[in-house]
C-alpha atoms as a PDB file:
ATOM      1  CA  UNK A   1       0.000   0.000   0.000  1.00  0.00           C
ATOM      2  CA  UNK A   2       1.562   3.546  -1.002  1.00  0.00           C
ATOM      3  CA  UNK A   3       2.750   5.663   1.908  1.00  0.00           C
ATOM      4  CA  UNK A   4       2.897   9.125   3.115  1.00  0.00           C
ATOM      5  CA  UNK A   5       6.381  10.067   3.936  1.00  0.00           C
ATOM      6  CA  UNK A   6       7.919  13.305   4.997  1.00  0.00           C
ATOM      7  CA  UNK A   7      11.783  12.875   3.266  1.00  0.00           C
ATOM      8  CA  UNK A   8      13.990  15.345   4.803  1.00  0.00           C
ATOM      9  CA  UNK A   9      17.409  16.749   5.737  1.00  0.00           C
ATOM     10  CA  UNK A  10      17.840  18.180   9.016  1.00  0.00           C
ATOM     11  CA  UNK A  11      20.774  19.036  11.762  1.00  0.00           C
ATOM     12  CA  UNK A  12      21.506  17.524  14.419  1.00  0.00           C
ATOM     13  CA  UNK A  13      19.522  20.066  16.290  1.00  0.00           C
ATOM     14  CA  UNK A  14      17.017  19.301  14.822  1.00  0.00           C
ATOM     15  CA  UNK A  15      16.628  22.507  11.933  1.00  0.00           C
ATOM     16  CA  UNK A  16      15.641  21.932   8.539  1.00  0.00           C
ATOM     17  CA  UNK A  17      16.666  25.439   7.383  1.00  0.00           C
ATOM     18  CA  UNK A  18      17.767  28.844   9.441  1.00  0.00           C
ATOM     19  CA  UNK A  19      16.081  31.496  10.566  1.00  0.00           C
ATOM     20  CA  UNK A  20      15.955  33.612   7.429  1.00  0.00           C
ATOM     21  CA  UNK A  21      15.149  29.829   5.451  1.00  0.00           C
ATOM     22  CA  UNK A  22      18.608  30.010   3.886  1.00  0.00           C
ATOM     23  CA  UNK A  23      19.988  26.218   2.956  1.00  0.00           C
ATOM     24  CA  UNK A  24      23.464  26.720   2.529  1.00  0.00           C
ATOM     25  CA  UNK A  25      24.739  24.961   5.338  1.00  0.00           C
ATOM     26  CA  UNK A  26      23.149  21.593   3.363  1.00  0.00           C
ATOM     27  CA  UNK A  27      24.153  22.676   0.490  1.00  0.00           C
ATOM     28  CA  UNK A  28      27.767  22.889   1.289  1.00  0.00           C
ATOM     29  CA  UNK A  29      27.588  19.292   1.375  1.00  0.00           C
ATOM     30  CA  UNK A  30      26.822  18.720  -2.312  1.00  0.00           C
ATOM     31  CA  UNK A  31      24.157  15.816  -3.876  1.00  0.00           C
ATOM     32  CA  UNK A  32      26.439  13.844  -5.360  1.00  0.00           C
ATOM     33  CA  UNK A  33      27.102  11.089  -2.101  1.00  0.00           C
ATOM     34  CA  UNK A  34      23.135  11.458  -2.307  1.00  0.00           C
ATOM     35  CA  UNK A  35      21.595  11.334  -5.599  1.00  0.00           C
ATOM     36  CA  UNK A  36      21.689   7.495  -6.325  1.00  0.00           C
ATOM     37  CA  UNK A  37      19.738   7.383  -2.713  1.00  0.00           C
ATOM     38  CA  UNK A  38      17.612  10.252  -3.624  1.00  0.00           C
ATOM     39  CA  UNK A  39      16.625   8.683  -7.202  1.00  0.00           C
ATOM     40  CA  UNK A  40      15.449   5.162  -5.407  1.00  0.00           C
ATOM     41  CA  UNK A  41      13.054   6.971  -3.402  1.00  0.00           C
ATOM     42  CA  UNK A  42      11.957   9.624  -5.875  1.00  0.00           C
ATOM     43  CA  UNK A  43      10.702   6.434  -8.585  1.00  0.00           C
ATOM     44  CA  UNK A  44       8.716   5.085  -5.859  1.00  0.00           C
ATOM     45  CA  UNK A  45       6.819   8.524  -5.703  1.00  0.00           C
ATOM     46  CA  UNK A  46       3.767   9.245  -7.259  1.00  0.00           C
ATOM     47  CA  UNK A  47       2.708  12.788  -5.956  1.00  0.00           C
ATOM     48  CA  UNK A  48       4.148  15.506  -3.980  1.00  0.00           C
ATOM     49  CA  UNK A  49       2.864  18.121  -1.115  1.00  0.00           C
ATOM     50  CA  UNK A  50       4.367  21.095  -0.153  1.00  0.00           C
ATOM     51  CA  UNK A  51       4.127  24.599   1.585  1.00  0.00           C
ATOM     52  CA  UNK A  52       4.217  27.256  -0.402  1.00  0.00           C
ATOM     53  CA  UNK A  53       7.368  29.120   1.407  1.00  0.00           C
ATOM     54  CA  UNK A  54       9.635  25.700   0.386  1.00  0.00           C
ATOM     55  CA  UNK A  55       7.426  26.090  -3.109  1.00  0.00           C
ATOM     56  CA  UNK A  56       8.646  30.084  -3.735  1.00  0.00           C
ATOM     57  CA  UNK A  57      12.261  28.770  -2.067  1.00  0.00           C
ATOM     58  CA  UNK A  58      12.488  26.246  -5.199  1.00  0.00           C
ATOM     59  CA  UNK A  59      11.136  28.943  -7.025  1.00  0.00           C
ATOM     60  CA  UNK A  60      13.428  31.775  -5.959  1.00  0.00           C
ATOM     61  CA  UNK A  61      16.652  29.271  -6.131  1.00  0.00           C
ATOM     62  CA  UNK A  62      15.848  27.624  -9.722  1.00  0.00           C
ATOM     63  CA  UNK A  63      13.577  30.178 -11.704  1.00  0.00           C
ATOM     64  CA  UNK A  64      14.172  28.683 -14.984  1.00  0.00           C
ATOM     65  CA  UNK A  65      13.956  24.745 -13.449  1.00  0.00           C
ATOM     66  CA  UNK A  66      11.550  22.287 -11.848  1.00  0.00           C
ATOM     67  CA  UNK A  67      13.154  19.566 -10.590  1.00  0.00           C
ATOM     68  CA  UNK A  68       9.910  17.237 -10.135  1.00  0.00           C
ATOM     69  CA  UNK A  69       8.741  17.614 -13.903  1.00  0.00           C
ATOM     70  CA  UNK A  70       5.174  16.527 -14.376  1.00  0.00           C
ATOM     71  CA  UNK A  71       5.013  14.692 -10.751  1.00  0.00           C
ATOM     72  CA  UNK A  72       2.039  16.220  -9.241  1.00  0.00           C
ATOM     73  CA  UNK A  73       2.419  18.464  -6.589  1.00  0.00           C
ATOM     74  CA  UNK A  74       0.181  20.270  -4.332  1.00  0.00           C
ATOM     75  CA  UNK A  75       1.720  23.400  -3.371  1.00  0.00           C
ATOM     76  CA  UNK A  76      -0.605  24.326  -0.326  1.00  0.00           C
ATOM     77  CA  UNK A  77      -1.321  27.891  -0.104  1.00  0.00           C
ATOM     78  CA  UNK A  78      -4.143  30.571  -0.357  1.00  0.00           C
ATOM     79  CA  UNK A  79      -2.649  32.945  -2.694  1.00  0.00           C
ATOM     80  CA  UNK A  80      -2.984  33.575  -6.291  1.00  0.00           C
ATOM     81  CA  UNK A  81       0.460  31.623  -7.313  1.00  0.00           C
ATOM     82  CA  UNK A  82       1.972  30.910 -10.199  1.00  0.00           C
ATOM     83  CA  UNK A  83       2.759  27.645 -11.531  1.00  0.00           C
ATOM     84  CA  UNK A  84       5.284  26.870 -13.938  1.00  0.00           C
ATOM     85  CA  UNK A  85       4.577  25.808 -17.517  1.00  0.00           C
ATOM     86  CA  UNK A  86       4.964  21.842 -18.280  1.00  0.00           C
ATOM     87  CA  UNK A  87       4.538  21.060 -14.579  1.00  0.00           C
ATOM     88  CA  UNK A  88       2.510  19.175 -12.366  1.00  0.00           C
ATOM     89  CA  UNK A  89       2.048  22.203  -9.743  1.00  0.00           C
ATOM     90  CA  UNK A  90      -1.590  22.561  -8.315  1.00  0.00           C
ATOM     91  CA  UNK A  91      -2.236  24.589  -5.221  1.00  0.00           C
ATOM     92  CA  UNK A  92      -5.055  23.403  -2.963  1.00  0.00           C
ATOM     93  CA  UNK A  93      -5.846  24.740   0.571  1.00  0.00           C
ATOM     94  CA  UNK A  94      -8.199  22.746   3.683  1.00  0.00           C
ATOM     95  CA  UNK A  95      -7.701  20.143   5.648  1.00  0.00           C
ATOM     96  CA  UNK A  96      -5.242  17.652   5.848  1.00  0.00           C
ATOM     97  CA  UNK A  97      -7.110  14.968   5.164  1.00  0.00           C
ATOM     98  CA  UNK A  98      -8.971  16.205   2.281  1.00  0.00           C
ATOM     99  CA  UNK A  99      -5.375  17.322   0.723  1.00  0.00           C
ATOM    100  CA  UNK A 100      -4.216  13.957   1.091  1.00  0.00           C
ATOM    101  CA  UNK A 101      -7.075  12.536  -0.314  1.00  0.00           C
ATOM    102  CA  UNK A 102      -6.352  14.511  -3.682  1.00  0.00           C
ATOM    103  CA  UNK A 103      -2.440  13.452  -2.976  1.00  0.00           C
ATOM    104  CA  UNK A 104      -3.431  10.004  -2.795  1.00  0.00           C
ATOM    105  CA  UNK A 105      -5.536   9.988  -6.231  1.00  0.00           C
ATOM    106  CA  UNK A 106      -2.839  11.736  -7.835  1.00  0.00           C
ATOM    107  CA  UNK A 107      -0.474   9.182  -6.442  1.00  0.00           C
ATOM    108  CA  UNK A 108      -1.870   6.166  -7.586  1.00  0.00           C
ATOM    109  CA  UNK A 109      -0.577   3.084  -6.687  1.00  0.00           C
ATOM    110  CA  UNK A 110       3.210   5.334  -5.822  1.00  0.00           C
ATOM    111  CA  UNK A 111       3.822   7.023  -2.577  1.00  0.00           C
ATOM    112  CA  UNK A 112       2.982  10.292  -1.288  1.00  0.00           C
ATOM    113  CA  UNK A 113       5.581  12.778  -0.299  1.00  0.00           C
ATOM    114  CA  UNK A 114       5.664  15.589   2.465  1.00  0.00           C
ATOM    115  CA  UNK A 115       8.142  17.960   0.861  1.00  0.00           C
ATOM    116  CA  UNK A 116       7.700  20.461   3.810  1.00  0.00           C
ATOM    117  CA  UNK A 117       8.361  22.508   5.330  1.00  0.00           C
ATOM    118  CA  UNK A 118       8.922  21.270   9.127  1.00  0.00           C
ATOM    119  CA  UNK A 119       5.143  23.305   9.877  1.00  0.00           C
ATOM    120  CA  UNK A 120       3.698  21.359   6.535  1.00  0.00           C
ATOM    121  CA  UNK A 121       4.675  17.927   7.979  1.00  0.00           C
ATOM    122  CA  UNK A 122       3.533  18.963  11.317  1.00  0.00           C
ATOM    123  CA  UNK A 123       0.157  19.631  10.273  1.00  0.00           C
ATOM    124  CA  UNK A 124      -0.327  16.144   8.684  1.00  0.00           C
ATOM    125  CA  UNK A 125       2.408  14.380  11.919  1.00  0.00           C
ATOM    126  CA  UNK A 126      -0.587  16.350  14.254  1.00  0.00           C
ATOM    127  CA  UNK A 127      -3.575  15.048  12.123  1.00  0.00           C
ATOM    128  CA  UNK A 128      -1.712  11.410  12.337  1.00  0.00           C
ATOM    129  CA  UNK A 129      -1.299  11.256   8.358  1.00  0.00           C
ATOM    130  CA  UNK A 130       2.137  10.453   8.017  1.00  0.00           C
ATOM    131  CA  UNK A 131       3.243   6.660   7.842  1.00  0.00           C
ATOM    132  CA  UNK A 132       7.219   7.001   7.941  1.00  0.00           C
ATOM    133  CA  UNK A 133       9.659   9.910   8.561  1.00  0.00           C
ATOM    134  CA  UNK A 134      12.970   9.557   6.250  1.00  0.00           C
ATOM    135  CA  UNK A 135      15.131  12.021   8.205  1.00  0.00           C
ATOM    136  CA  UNK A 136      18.874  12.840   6.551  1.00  0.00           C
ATOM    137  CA  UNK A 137      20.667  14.089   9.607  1.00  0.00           C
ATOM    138  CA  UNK A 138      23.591  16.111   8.709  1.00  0.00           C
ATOM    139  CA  UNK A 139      26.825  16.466  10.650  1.00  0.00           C
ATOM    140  CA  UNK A 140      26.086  20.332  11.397  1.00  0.00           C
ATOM    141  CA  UNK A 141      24.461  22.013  14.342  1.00  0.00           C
ATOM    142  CA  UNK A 142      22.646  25.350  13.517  1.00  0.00           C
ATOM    143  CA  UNK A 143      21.589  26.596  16.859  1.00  0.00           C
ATOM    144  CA  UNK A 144      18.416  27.929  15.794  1.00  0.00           C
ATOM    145  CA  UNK A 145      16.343  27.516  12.574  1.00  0.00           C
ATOM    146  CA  UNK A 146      12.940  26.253  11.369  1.00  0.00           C
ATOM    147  CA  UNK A 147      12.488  23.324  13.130  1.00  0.00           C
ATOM    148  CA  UNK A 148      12.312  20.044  11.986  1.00  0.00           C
ATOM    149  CA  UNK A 149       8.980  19.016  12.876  1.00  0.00           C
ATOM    150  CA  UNK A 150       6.850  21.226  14.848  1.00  0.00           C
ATOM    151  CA  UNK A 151       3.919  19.056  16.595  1.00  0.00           C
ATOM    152  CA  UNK A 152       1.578  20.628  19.170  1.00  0.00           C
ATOM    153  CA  UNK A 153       1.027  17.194  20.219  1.00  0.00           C
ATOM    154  CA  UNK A 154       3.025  14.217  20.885  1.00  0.00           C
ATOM    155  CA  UNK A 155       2.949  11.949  17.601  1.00  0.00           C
ATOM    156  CA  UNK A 156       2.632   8.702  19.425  1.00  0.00           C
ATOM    157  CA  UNK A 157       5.864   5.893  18.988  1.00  0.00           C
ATOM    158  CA  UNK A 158       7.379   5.530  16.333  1.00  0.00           C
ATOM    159  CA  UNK A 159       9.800   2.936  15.191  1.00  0.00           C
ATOM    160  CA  UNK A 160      13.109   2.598  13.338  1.00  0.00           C
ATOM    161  CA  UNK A 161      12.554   0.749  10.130  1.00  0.00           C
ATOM    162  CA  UNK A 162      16.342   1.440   8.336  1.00  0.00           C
ATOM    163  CA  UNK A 163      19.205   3.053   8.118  1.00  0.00           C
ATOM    164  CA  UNK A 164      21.564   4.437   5.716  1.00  0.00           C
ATOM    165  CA  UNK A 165      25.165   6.351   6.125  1.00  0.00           C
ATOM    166  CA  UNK A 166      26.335   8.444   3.458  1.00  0.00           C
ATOM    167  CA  UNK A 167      29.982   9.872   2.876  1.00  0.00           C
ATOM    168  CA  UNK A 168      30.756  12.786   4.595  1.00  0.00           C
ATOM    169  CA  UNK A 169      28.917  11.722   8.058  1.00  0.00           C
ATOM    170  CA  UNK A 170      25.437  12.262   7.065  1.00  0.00           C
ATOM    171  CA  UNK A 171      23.205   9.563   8.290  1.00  0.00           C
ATOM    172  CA  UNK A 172      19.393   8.600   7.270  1.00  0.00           C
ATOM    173  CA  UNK A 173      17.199   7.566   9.940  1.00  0.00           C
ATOM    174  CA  UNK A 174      14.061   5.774   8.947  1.00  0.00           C
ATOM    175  CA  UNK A 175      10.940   5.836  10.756  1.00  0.00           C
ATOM    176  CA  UNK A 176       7.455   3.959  10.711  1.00  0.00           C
ATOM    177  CA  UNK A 177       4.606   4.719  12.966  1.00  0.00           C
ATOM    178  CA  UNK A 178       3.391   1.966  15.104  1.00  0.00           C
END
């Protein structure tokens, strides 16, 4: 059965991004120790959510690209955004669940996945929606930052379904809930 899964980097302080939403500190590290990882997990992946400050991030970073071609993608947001031509971008606003529901028809039989942000996840962690949390911890503390994921409640246990350690000290922690 497909899955919704929030796939993320973080620090070991738990921060996904500083203060001012500024990724350099992960990007230092480069993609390339990554990618064959990152292209596994991406094929199994049928539709995307995201907030719309990681959507005008991608959008502000690659103007001229889209990196998730035709994959669907529900960019959540109230505003009057713009989508980029030859994409699968849709904005949708409401409730978790109904979002998901859309998600999930987009999906098909392919996973679901919680782009972000940390408050994005949090929304769907709180409305117990997500299935597994693929967290990339980085070896870099930031001190402060948008947090990884933001519950107002506690999500319940969770438990470890895999690991993976990449060169350069990162380390993937994989996480089902019970």
């Amino acid at each position: 059965m497909p899955k919704v899964i929030y796939y993320v980097a973080s620090s070991l302080d738990g921060f996904i991004a500083t203060e001012g939403n500024s990724l350099d500190w992960l990007l230092d590290f480069g993609f390339a120790a990554f990618q064959d990882h990152y292209e596994q997990f991406i094929s199994g992946v049928g539709a995307l959510i995201m907030g719309s400050q990681t959507y005008e991030w991608i959008r502000r970073e690659q103007p001229d690209t889209w990196d998730y071609g035709e994959l669907p993608c529900l960019v959540l947001t109230r505003r009057d955004l713009q989508a980029p031509p030859g994409t699968g971008v849709r904005f949708a606003a409401g409730d978790p669940g109904q979002i998901l529901e859309q998600a999930r028809a987009l999906a098909g039989d392919r996973n679901v996945w919680v782009v972000g942000g940390g408050d994005v996840a949090a929304q769907f962690a709180d409305a117990g929606l997500l299935d597994e949390l693929w967290v990339t911890y980085m070896p870099v503390a930031l001190g402060s930052g948008r947090r990884l994921l933001p519950v107002t409640a506690p999500t319940g246990r969770m438990h470890l379904i895999g690991t993976t350690s990449f060169n350069g000290g990162a380390a993937e922690l994989r996480f089902a809930r019970e």
